[in-house]
Protein backbone atom coordinates (compact mmCIF):
# COMPACT_ATOMS: atom_id res chain seq x y z
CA UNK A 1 0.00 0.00 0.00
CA UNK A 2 1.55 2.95 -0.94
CA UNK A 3 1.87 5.85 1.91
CA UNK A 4 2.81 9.12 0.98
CA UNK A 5 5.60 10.92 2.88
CA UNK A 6 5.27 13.31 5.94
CA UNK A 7 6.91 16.21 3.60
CA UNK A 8 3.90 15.85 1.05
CA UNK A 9 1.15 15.62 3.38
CA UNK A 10 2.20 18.65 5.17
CA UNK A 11 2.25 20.46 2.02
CA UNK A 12 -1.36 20.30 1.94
CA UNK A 13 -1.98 22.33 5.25
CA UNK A 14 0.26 25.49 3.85
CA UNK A 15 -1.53 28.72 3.87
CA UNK A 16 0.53 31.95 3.97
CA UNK A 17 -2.21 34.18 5.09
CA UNK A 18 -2.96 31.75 8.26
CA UNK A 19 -1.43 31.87 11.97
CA UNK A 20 -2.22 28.52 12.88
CA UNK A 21 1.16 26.88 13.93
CA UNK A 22 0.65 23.60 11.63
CA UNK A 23 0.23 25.82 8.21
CA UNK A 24 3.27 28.18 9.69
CA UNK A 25 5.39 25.41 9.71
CA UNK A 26 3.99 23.87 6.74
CA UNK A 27 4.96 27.25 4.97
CA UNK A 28 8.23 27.22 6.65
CA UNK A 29 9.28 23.57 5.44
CA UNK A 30 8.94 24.42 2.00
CA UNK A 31 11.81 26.84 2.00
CA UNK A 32 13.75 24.14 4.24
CA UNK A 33 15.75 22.45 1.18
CA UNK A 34 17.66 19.91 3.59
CA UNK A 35 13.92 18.30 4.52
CA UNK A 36 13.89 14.70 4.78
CA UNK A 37 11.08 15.29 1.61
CA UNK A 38 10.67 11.41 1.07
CA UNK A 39 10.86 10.44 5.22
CA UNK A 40 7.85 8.69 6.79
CA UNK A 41 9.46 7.52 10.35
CA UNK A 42 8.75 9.64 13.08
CA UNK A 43 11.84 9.39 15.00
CA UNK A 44 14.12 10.44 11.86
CA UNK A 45 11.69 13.62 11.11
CA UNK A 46 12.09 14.45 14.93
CA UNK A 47 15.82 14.21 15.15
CA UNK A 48 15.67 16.02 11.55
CA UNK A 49 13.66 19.22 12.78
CA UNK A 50 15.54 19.25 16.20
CA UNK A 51 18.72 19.65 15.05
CA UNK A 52 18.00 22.29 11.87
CA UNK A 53 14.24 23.61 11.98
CA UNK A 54 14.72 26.88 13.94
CA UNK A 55 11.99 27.88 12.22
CA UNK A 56 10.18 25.48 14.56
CA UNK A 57 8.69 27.14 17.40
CA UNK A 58 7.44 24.32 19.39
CA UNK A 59 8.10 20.15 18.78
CA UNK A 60 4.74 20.46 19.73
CA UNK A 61 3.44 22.20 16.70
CA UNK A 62 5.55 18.68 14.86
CA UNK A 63 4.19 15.97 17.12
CA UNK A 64 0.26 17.12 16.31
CA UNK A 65 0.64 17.92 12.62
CA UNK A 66 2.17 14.56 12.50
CA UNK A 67 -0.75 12.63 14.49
CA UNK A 68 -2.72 14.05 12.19
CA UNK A 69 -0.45 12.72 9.04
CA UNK A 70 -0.97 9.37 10.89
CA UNK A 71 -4.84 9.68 10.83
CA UNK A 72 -4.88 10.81 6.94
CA UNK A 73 -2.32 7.42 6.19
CA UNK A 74 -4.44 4.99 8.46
CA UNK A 75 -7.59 5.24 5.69
């Protein structure tokens, strides 16, 4: 079954005119060109945005946009 990555389903929850902190980092990701783009595991994206996402404000803002990646792939 084919699963798309974490980097494409974020994509979908971009919008530049929002201040919700999932499409701010959504929007902020795209301009990241070292994102793990084809990365599914959670612990890899984790150690990924930990160690180069400033852009991050919270790990928070990561672990909830990626619960919800989990409920979009478990269809």
């Amino acid at each position: 079954m084919y699963r798309e990555s974490f980097y494409r389903y974020l994509m979908t929850q971009r919008d530049p005119n929002s201040q919700d902190d999932i499409a701010q980092f959504a929007n902020n990701a795209q301009h990241d060109l070292t994102f793990p783009r084809q990365e599914q595991d959670y612990e890899k994206l984790s150690e990924y945005l930990e160690l180069n996402a400033g852009y991050l404000a919270s790990m928070s803002t990561f672990d909830k946009a990626y619960q919800m990646y989990q409920e979009k792939m478990s269809y």
